[in-house]
N, C-alpha and C. Protein backbone atom coordinates (compact mmCIF):
# COMPACT_ATOMS: atom_id res chain seq x y z
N UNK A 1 -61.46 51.53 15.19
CA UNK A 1 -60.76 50.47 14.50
C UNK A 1 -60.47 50.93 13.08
N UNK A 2 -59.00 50.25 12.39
CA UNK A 2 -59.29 51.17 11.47
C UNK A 2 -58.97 50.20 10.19
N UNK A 3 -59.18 49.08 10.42
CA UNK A 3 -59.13 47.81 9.30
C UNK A 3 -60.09 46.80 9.60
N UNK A 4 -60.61 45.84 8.85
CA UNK A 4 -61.53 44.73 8.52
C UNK A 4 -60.39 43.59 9.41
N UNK A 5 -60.50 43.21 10.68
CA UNK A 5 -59.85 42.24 11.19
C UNK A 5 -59.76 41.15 10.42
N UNK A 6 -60.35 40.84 9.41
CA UNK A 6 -59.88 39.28 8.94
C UNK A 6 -58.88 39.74 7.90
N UNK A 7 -57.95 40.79 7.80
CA UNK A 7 -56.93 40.40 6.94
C UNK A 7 -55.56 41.11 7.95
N UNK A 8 -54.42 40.38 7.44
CA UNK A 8 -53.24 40.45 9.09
C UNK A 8 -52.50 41.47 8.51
N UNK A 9 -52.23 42.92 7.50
CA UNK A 9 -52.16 44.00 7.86
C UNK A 9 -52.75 45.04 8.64
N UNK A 10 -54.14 44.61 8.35
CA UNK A 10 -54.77 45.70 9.36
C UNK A 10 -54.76 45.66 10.40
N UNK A 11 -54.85 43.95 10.98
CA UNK A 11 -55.10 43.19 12.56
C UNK A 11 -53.53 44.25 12.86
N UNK A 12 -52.38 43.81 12.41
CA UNK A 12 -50.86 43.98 12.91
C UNK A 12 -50.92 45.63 13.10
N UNK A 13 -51.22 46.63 12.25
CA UNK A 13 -51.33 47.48 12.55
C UNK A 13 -52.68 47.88 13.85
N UNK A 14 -53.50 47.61 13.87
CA UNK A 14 -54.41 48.00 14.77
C UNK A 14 -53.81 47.46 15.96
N UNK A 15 -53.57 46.38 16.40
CA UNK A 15 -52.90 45.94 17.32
C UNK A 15 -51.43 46.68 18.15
N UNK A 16 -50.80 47.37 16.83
CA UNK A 16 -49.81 48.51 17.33
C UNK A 16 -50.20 49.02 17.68
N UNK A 17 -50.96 49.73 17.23
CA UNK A 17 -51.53 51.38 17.46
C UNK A 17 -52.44 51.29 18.59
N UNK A 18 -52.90 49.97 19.24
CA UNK A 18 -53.43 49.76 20.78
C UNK A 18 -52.85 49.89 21.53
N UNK A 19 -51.73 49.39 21.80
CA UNK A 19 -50.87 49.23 22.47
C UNK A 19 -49.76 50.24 23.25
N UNK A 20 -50.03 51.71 22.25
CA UNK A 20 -49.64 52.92 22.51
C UNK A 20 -48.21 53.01 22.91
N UNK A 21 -47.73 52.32 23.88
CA UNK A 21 -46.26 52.36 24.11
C UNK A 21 -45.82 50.88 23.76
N UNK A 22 -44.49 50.80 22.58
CA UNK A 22 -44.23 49.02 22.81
C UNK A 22 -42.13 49.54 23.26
N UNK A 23 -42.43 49.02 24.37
CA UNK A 23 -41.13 49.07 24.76
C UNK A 23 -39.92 48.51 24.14
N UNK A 24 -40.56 47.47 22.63
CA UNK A 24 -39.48 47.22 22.09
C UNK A 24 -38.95 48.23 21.29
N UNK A 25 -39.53 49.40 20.98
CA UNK A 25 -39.07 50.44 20.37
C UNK A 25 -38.80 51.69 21.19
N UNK A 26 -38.47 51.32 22.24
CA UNK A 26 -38.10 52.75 23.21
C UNK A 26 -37.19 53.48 23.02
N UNK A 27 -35.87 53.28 22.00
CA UNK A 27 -35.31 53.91 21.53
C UNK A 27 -35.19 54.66 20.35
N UNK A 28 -36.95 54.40 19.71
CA UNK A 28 -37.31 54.69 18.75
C UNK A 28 -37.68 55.90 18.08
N UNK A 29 -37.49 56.80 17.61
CA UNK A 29 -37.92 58.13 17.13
C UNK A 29 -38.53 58.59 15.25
N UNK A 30 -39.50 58.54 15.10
CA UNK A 30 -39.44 58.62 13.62
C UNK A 30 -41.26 58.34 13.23
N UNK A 31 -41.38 58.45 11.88
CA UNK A 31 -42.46 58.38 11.16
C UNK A 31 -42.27 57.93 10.30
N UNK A 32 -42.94 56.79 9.86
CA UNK A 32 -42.81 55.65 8.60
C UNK A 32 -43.87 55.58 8.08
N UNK A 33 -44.03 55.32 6.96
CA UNK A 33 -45.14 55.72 5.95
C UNK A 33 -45.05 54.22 4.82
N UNK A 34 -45.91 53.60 5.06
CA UNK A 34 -46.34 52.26 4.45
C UNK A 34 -46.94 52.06 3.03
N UNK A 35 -46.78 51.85 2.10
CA UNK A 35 -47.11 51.98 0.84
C UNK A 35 -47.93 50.47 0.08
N UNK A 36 -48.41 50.32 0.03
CA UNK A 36 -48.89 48.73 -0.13
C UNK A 36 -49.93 48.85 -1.13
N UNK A 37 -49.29 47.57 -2.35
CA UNK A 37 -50.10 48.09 -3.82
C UNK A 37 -51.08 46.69 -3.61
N UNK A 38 -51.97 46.75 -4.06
CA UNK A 38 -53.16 45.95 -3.89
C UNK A 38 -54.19 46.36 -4.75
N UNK A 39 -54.50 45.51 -5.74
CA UNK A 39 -55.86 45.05 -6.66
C UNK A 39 -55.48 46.81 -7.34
N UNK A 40 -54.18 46.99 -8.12
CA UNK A 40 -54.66 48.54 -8.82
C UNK A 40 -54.30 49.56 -7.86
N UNK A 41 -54.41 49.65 -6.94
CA UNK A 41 -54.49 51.06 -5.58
C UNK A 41 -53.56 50.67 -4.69
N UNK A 42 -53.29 52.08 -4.09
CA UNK A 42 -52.00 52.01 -3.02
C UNK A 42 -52.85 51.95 -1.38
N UNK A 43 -52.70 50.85 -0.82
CA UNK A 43 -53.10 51.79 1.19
C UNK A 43 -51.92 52.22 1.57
N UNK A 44 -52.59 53.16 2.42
CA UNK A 44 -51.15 53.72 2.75
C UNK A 44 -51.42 53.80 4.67
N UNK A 45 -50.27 53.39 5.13
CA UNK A 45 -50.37 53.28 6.60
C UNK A 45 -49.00 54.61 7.07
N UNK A 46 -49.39 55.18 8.23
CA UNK A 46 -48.68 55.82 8.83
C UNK A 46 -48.37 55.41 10.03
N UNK A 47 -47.22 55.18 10.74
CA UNK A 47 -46.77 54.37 11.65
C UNK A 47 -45.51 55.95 12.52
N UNK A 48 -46.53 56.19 13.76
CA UNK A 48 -45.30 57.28 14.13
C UNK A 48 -45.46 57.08 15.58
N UNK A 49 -43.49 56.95 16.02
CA UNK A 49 -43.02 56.45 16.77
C UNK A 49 -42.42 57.61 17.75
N UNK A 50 -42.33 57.89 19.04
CA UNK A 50 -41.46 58.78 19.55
C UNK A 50 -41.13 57.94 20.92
N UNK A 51 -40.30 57.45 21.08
CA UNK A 51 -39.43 56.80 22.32
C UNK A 51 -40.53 56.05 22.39
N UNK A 52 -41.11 54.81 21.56
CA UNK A 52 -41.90 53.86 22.13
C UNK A 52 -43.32 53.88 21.90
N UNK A 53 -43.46 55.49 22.25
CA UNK A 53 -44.99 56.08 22.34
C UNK A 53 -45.65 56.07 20.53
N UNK A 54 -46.57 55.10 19.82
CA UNK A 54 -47.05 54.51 18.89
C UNK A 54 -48.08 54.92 18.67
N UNK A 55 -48.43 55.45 17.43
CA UNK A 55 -49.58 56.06 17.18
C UNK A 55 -49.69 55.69 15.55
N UNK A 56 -50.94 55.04 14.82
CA UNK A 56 -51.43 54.36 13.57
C UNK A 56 -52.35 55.58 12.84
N UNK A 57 -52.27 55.90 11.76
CA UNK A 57 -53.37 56.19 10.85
C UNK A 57 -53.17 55.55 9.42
N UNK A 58 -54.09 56.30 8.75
CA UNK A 58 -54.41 56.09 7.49
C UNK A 58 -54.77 56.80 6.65
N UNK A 59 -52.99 57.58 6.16
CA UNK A 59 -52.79 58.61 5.28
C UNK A 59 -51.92 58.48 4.16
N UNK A 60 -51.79 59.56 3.85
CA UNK A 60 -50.37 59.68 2.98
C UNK A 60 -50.25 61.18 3.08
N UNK A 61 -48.47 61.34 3.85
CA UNK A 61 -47.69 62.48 4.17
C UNK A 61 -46.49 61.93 3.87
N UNK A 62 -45.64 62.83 4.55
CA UNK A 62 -44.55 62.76 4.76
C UNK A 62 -44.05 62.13 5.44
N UNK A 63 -43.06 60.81 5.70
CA UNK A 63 -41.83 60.23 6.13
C UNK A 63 -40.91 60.18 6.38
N UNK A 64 -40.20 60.02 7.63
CA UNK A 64 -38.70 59.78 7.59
C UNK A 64 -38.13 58.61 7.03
N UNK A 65 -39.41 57.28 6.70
CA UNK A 65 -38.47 55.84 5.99
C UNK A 65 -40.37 55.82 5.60
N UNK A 66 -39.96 55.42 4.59
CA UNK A 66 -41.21 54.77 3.42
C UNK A 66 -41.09 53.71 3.22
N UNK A 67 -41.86 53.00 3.22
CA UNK A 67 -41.54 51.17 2.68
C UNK A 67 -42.26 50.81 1.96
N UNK A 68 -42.51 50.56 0.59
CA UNK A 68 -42.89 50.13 -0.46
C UNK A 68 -43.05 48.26 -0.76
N UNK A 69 -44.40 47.86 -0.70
CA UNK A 69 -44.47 46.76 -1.02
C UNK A 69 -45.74 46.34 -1.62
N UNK A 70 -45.89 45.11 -2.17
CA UNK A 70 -47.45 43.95 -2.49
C UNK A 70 -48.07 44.04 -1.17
N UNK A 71 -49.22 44.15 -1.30
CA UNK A 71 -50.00 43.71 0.23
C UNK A 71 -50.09 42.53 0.31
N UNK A 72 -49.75 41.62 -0.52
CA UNK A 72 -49.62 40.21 -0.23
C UNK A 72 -49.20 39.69 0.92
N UNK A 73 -47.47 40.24 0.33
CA UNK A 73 -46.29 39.91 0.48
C UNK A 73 -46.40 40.49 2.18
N UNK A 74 -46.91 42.20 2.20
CA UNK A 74 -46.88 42.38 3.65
C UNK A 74 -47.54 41.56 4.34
N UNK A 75 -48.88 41.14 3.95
CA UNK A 75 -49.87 40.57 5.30
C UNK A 75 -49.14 39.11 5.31
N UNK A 76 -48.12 38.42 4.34
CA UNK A 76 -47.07 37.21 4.85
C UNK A 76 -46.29 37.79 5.96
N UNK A 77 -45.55 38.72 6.23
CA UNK A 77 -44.70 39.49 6.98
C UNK A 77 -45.66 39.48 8.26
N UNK A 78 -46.45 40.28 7.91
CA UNK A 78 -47.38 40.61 9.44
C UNK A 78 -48.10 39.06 9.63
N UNK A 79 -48.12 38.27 9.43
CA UNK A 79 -47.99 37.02 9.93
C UNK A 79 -47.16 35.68 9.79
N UNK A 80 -45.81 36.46 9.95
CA UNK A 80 -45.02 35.85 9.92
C UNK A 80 -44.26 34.64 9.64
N UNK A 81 -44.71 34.44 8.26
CA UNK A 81 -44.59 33.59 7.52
C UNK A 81 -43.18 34.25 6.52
N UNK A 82 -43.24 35.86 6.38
CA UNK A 82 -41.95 35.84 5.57
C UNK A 82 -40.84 37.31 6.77
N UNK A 83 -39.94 36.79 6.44
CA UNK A 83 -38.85 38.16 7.44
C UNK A 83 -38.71 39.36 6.25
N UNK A 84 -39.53 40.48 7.08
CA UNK A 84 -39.12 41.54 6.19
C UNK A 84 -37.76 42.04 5.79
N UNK A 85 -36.94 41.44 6.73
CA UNK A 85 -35.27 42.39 6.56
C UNK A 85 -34.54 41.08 4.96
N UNK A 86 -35.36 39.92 4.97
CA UNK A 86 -35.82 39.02 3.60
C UNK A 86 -36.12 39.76 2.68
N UNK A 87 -36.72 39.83 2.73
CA UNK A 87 -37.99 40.07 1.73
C UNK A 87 -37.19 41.94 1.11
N UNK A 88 -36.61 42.78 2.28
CA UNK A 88 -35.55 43.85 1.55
C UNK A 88 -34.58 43.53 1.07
N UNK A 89 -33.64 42.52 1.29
CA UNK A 89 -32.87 41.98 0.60
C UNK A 89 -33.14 41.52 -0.87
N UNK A 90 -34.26 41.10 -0.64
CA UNK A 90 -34.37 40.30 -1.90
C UNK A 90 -35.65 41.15 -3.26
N UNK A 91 -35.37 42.66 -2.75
CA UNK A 91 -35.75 43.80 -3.20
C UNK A 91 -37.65 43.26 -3.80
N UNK A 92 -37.98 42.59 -2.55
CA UNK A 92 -39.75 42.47 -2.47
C UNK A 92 -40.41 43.26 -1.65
N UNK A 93 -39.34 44.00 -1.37
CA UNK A 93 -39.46 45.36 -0.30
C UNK A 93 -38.88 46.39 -0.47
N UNK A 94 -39.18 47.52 -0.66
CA UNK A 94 -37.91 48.95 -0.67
C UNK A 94 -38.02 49.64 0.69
N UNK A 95 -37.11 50.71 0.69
CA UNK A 95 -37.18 51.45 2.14
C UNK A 95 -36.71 52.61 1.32
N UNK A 96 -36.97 54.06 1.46
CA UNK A 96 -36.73 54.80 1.12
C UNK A 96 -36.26 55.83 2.41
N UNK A 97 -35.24 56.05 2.66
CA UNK A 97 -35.23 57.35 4.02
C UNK A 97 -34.70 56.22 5.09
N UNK A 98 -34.91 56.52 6.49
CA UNK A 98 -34.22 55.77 7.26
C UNK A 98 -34.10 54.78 7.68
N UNK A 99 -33.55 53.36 6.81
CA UNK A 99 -33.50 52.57 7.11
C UNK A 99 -33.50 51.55 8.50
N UNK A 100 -32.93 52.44 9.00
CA UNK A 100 -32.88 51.90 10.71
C UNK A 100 -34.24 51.60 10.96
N UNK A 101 -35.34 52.68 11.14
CA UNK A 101 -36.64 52.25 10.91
C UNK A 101 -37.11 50.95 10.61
N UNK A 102 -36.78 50.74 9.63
CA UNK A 102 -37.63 49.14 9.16
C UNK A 102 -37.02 48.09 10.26
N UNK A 103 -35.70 48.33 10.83
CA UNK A 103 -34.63 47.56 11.41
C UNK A 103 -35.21 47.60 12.41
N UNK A 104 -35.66 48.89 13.52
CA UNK A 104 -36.10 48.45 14.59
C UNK A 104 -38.08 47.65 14.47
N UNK A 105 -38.42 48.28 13.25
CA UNK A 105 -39.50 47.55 13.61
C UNK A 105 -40.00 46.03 12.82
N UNK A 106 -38.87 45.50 12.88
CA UNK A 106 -38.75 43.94 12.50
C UNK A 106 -38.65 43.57 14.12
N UNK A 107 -38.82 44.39 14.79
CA UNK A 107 -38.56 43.75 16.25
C UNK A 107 -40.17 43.35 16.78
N UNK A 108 -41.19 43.98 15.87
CA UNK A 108 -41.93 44.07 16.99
C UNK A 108 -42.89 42.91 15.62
N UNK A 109 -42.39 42.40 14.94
CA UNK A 109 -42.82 41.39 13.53
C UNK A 109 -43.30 40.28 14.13
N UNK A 110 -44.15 39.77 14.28
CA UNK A 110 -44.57 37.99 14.76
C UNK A 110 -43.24 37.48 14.28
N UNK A 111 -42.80 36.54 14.77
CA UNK A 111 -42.33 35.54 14.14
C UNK A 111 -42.89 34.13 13.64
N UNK A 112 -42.19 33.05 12.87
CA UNK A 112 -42.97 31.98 11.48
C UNK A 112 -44.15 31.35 12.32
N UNK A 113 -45.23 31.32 12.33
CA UNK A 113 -46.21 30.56 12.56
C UNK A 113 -46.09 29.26 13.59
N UNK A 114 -44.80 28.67 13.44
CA UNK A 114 -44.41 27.53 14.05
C UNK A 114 -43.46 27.18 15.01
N UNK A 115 -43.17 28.70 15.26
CA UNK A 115 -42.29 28.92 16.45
C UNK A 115 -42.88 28.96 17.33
N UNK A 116 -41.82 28.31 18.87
CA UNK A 116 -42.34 28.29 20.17
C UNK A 116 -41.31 29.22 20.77
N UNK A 117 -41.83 29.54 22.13
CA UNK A 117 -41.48 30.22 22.90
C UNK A 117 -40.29 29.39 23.62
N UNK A 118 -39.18 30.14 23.45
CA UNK A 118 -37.84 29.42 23.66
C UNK A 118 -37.90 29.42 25.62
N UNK A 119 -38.58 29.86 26.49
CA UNK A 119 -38.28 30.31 27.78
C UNK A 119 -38.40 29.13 28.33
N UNK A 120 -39.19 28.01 28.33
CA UNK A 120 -39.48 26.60 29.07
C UNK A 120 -38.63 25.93 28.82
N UNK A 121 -38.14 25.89 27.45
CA UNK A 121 -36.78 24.61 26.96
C UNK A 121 -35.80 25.38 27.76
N UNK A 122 -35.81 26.78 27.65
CA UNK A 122 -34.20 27.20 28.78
C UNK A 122 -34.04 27.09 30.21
N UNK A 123 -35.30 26.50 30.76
CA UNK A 123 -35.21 26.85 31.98
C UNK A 123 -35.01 25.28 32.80
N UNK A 124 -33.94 24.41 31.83
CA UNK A 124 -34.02 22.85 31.91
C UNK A 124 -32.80 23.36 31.47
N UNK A 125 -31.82 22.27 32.36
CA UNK A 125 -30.08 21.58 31.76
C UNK A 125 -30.60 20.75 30.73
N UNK A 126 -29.83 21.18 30.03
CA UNK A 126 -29.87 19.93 28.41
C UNK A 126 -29.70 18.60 29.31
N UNK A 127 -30.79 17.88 28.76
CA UNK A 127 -31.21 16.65 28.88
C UNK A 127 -32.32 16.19 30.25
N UNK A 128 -32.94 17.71 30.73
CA UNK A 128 -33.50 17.49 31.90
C UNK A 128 -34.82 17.55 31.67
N UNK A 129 -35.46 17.53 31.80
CA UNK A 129 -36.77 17.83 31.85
C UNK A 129 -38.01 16.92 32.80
């Protein structure tokens, strides 16, 4: 294990890096390198992807996309309370190198706390249930 489960960067990352293949990134190829400033000090997460196949540490190397943020702000993201492709816009996030990167892995982001699973309301004609 390679974080204190009670805080939701480490849970979100450990939880990737279980999971070994996430098919939402099967078209995925690359190494992303996580930068997260907290109390004075940087953690730094390594996130490397090859067609899906997901693998986590806890370094600092080299990157094809770097993402620079507050660990606040991330562990809102990793529990989905804020949208990271937000939060780059609104430069509370940087990306350095291949952007696409951050793009596909907003796919694999919780979404807001208070969302439901859209599959039961679709599987009803409007007004049936």
């Amino acid at each position: 294990m390679l974080s204190d489960m009670s805080d939701p960067t480490g849970e979100f990352f450990d939880q990737l890096g279980r999971r070994g293949h996430e098919r939402l990134l099967a078209q995925v190829s690359g190494v992303m390198r996580f930068d997260l400033d907290h109390e004075g000090r940087t953690d730094h997460w390594i996130l490397a992807i090859t067609k899906g196949d997901v693998s986590v540490s806890r370094e600092e190397r080299h990157a094809d996309c770097v993402v620079r943020a507050d660990r606040v702000l991330f562990d809102r993201i990793t529990s989905g309370e804020v949208n990271a492709l937000a939060a780059w816009l609104r430069n509370q996030l940087t990306c350095d190198g291949d952007l696409l990167l951050l793009r596909f892995l907003t796919k694999v982001f919780p979404g807001p706390p208070d969302a439901h699973d859209p599959r039961p309301a679709a599987r009803f004609p409007r007004g049936r249930r």
